[in-house]
C-alpha atoms as a PDB file:
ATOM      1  CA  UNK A   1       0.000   0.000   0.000  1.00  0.00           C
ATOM      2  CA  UNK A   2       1.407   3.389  -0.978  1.00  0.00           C
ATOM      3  CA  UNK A   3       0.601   6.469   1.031  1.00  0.00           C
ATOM      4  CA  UNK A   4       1.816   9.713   0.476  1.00  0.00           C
ATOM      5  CA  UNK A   5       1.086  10.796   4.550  1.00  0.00           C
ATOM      6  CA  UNK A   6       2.268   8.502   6.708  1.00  0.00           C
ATOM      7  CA  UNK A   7       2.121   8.166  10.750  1.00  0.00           C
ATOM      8  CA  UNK A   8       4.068   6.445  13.106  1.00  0.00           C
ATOM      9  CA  UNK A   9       2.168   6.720  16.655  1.00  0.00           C
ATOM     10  CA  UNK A  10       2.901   5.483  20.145  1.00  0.00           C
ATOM     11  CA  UNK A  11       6.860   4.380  19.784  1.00  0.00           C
ATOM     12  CA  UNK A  12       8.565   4.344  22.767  1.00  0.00           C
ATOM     13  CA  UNK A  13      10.549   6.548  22.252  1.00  0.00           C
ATOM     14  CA  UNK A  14      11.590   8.877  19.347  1.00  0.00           C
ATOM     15  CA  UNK A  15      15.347   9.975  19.270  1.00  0.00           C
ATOM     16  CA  UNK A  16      15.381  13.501  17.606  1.00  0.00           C
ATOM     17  CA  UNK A  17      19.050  14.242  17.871  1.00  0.00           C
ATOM     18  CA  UNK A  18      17.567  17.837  17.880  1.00  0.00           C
ATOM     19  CA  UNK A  19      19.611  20.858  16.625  1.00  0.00           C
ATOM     20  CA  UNK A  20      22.115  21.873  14.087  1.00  0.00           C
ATOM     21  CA  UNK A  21      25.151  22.423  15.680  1.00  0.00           C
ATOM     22  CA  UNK A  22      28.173  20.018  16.019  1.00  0.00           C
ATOM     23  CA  UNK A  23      28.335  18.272  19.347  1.00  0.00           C
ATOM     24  CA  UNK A  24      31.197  17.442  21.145  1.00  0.00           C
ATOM     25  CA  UNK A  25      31.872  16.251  24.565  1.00  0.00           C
ATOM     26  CA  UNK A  26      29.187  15.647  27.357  1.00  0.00           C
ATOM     27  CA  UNK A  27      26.787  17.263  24.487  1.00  0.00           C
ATOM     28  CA  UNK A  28      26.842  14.130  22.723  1.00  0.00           C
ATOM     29  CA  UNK A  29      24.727  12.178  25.293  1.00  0.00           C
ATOM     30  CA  UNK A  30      21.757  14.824  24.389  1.00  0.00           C
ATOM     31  CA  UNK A  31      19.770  13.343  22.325  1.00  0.00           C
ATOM     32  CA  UNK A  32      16.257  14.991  22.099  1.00  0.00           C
ATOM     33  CA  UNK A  33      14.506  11.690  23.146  1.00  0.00           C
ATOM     34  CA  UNK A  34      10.605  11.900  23.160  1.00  0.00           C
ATOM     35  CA  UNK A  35       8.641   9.201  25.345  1.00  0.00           C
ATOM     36  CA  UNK A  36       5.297   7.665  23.653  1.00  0.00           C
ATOM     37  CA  UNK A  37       6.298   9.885  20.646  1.00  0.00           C
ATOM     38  CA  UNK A  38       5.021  10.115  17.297  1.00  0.00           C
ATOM     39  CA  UNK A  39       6.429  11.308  13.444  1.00  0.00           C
ATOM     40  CA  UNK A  40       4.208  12.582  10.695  1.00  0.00           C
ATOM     41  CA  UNK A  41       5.443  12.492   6.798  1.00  0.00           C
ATOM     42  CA  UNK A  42       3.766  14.095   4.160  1.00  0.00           C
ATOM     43  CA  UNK A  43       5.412  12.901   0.255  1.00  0.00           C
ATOM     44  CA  UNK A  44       8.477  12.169   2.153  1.00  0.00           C
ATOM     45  CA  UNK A  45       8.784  14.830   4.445  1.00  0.00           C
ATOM     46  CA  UNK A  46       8.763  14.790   7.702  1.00  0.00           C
ATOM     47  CA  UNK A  47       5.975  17.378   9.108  1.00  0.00           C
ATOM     48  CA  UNK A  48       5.452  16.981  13.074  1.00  0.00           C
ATOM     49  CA  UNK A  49       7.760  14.931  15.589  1.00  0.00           C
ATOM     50  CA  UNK A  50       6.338  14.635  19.291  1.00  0.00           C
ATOM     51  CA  UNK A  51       4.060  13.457  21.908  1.00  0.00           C
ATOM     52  CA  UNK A  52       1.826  10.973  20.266  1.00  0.00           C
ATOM     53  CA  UNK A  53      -1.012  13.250  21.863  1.00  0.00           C
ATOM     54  CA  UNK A  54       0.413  16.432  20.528  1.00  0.00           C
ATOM     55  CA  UNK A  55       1.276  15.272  17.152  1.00  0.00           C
ATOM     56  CA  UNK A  56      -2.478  14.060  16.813  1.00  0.00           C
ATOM     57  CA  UNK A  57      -3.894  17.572  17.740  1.00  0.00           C
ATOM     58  CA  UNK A  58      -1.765  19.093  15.001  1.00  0.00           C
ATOM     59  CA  UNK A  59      -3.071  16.640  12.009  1.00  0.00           C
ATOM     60  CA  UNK A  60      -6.255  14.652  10.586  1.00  0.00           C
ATOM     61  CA  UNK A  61      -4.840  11.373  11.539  1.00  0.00           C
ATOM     62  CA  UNK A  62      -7.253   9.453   9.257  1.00  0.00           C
ATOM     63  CA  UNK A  63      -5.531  11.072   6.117  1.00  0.00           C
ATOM     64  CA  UNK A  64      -2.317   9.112   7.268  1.00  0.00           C
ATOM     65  CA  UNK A  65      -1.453   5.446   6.663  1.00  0.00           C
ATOM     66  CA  UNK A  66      -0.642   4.490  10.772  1.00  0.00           C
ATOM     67  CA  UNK A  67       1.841   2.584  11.692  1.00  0.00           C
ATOM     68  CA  UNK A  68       1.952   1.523  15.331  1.00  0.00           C
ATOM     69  CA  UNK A  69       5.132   1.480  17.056  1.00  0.00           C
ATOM     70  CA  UNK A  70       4.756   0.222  20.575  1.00  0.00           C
ATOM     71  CA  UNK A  71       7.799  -0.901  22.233  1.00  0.00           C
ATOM     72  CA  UNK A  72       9.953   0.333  19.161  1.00  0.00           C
ATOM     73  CA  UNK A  73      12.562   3.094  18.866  1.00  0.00           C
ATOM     74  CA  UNK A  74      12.467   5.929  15.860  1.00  0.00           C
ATOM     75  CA  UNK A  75      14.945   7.531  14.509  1.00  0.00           C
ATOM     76  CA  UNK A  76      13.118   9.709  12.286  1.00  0.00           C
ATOM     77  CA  UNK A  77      15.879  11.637   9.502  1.00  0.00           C
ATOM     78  CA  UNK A  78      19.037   9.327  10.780  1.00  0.00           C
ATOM     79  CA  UNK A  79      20.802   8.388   7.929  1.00  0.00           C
ATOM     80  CA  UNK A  80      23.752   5.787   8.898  1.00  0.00           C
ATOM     81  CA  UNK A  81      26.247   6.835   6.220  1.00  0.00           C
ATOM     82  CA  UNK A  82      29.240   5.541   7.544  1.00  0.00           C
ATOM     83  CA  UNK A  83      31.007   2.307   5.463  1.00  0.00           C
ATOM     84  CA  UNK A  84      33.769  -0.251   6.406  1.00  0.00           C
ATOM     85  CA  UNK A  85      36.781  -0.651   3.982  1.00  0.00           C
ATOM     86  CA  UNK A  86      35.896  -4.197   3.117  1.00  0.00           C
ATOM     87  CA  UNK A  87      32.768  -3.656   2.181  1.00  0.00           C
ATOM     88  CA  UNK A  88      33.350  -1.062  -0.112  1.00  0.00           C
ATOM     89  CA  UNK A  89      33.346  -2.987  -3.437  1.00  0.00           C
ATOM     90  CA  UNK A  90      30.545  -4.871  -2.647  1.00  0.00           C
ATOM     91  CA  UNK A  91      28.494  -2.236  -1.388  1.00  0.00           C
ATOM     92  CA  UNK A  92      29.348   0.251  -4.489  1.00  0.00           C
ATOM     93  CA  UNK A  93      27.976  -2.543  -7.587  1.00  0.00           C
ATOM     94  CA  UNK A  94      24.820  -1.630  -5.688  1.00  0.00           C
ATOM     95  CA  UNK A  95      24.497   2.198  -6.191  1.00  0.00           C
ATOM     96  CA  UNK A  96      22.077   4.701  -4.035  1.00  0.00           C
ATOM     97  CA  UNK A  97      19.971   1.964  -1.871  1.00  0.00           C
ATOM     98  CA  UNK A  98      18.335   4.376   0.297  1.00  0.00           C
ATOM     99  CA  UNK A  99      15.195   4.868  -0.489  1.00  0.00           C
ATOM    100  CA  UNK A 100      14.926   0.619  -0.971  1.00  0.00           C
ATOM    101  CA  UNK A 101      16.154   0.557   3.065  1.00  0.00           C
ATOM    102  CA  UNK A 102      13.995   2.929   4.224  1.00  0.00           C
ATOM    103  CA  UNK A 103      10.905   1.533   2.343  1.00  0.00           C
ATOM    104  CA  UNK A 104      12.024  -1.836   4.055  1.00  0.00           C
ATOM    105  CA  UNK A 105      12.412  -0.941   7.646  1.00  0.00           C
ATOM    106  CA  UNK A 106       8.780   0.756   7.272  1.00  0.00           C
ATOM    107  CA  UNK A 107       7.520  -2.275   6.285  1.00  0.00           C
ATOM    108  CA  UNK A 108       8.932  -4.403   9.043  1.00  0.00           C
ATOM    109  CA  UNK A 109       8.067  -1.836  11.703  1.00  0.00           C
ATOM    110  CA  UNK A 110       4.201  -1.938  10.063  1.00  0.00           C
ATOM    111  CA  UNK A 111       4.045  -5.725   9.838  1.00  0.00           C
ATOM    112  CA  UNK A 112       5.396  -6.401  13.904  1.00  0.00           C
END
């Protein structure tokens, strides 16, 4: 099922890694972590990040395909970019995977 608004409701905990600064130091272990948060996209955008409560005062959630994320961590915008030297000519034959992953780990997150 494609959706072009999605919502993931209820995680755990959302892990914002809030701001736009470079953190060093004791800074590092600030991590902008939301408890029984919530993420709203809209076309592959991400629109509201917060309380699950909040974040459902703020849209129509019956617009959004829901995913429902007890018990699970998000890490809404993380992109993992870093590689290992031995993977590198494996990885490379594959070219720009990242919208695949990301389509993946949705599914697996709707399916649990």
């Amino acid at each position: 099922m494609e959706n072009s608004k999605i919502l993931i409701r209820n995680a755990a905990q959302i892990v914002t890694c809030h701001g736009d600064k470079v953190r060093r130091g004791a800074e590092m272990s600030d991590l902008g972590v939301i408890e029984d948060g919530a993420v709203a996209m809209s076309d592959g955008v991400i629109t509201h990040v917060g309380p699950t409560e909040e974040v459902l005062r703020n849209i129509h959630a019956e617009d959004y395909l829901e995913i429902r994320a007890e018990n699970q961590a998000v890490l809404p915008g993380f992109v993992d970019s870093h590689t290992h030297f031995i993977f590198v000519g494996r990885r490379s034959s594959l070219g720009d995977c990242g919208e695949i992953v990301i389509c993946r780990s949705w599914s697996v997150v709707e399916v649990s």
